[in-house]
Protein backbone atom coordinates (compact mmCIF):
# COMPACT_ATOMS: atom_id res chain seq x y z
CA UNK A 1 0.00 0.00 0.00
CA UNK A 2 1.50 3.35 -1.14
CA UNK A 3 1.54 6.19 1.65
CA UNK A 4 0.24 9.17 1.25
CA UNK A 5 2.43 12.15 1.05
CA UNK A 6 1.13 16.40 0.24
CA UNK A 7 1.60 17.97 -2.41
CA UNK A 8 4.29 21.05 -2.28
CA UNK A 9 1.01 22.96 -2.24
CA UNK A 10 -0.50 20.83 0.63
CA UNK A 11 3.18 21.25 3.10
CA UNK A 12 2.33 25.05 2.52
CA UNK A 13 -0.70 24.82 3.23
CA UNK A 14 0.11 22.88 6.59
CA UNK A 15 2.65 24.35 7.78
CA UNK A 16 0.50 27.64 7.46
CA UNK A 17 -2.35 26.30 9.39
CA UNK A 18 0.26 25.45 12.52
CA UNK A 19 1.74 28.84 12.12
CA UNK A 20 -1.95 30.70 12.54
CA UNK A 21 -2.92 28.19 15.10
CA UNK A 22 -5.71 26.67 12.80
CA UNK A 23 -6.65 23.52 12.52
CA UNK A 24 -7.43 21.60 8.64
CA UNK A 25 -11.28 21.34 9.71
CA UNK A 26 -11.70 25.11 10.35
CA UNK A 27 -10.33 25.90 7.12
CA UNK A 28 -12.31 23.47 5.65
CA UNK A 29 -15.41 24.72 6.67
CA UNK A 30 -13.89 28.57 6.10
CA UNK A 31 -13.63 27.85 2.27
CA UNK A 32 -17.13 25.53 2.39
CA UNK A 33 -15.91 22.32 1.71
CA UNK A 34 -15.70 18.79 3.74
CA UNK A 35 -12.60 17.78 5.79
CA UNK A 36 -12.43 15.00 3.77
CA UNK A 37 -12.14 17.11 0.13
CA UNK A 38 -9.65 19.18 1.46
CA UNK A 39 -7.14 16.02 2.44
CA UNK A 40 -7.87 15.27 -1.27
CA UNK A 41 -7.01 18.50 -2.54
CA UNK A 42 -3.88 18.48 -0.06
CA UNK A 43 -2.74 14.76 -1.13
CA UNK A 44 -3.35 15.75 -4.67
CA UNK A 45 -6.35 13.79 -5.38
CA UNK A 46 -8.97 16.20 -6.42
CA UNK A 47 -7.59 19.47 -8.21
CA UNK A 48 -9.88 21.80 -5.85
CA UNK A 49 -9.51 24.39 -8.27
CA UNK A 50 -13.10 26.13 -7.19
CA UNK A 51 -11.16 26.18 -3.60
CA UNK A 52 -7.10 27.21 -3.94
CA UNK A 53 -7.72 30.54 -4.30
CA UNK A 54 -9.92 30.76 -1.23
CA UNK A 55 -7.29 28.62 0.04
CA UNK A 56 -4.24 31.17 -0.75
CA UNK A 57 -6.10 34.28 0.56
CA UNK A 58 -7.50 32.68 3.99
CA UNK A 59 -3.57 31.41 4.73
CA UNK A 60 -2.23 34.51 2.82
CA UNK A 61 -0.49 32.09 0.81
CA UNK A 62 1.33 33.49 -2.22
């Protein structure tokens, strides 16, 4: 069974969340999408297009 790993984006994204003290399930619900999607979009499943920019500008992501 292969292991999961992020995406670059999805580290970023992470590593952001720990730095504003936020946990994934907030910024689910923040953007208004499951828990579940946004692992997907994180691990590179789904694209989440609809959802990065919301993503970027919540996390002040570049």
């Amino acid at each position: 069974m292969k292991k999961r790993r992020l995406t670059p984006f999805g580290d970023k994204v992470k590593e952001r969340l720990i730095q504003m003290n936020m946990t994934q399930k907030t910024l689910a619900e923040t953007v208004g999408t499951s828990n579940v999607y946004l692992s997907m979009i994180l691990y590179g499943e789904r694209s989440g297009e609809k959802y990065i920019d919301a993503i970027k500008e919540i996390l002040d992501l570049k």
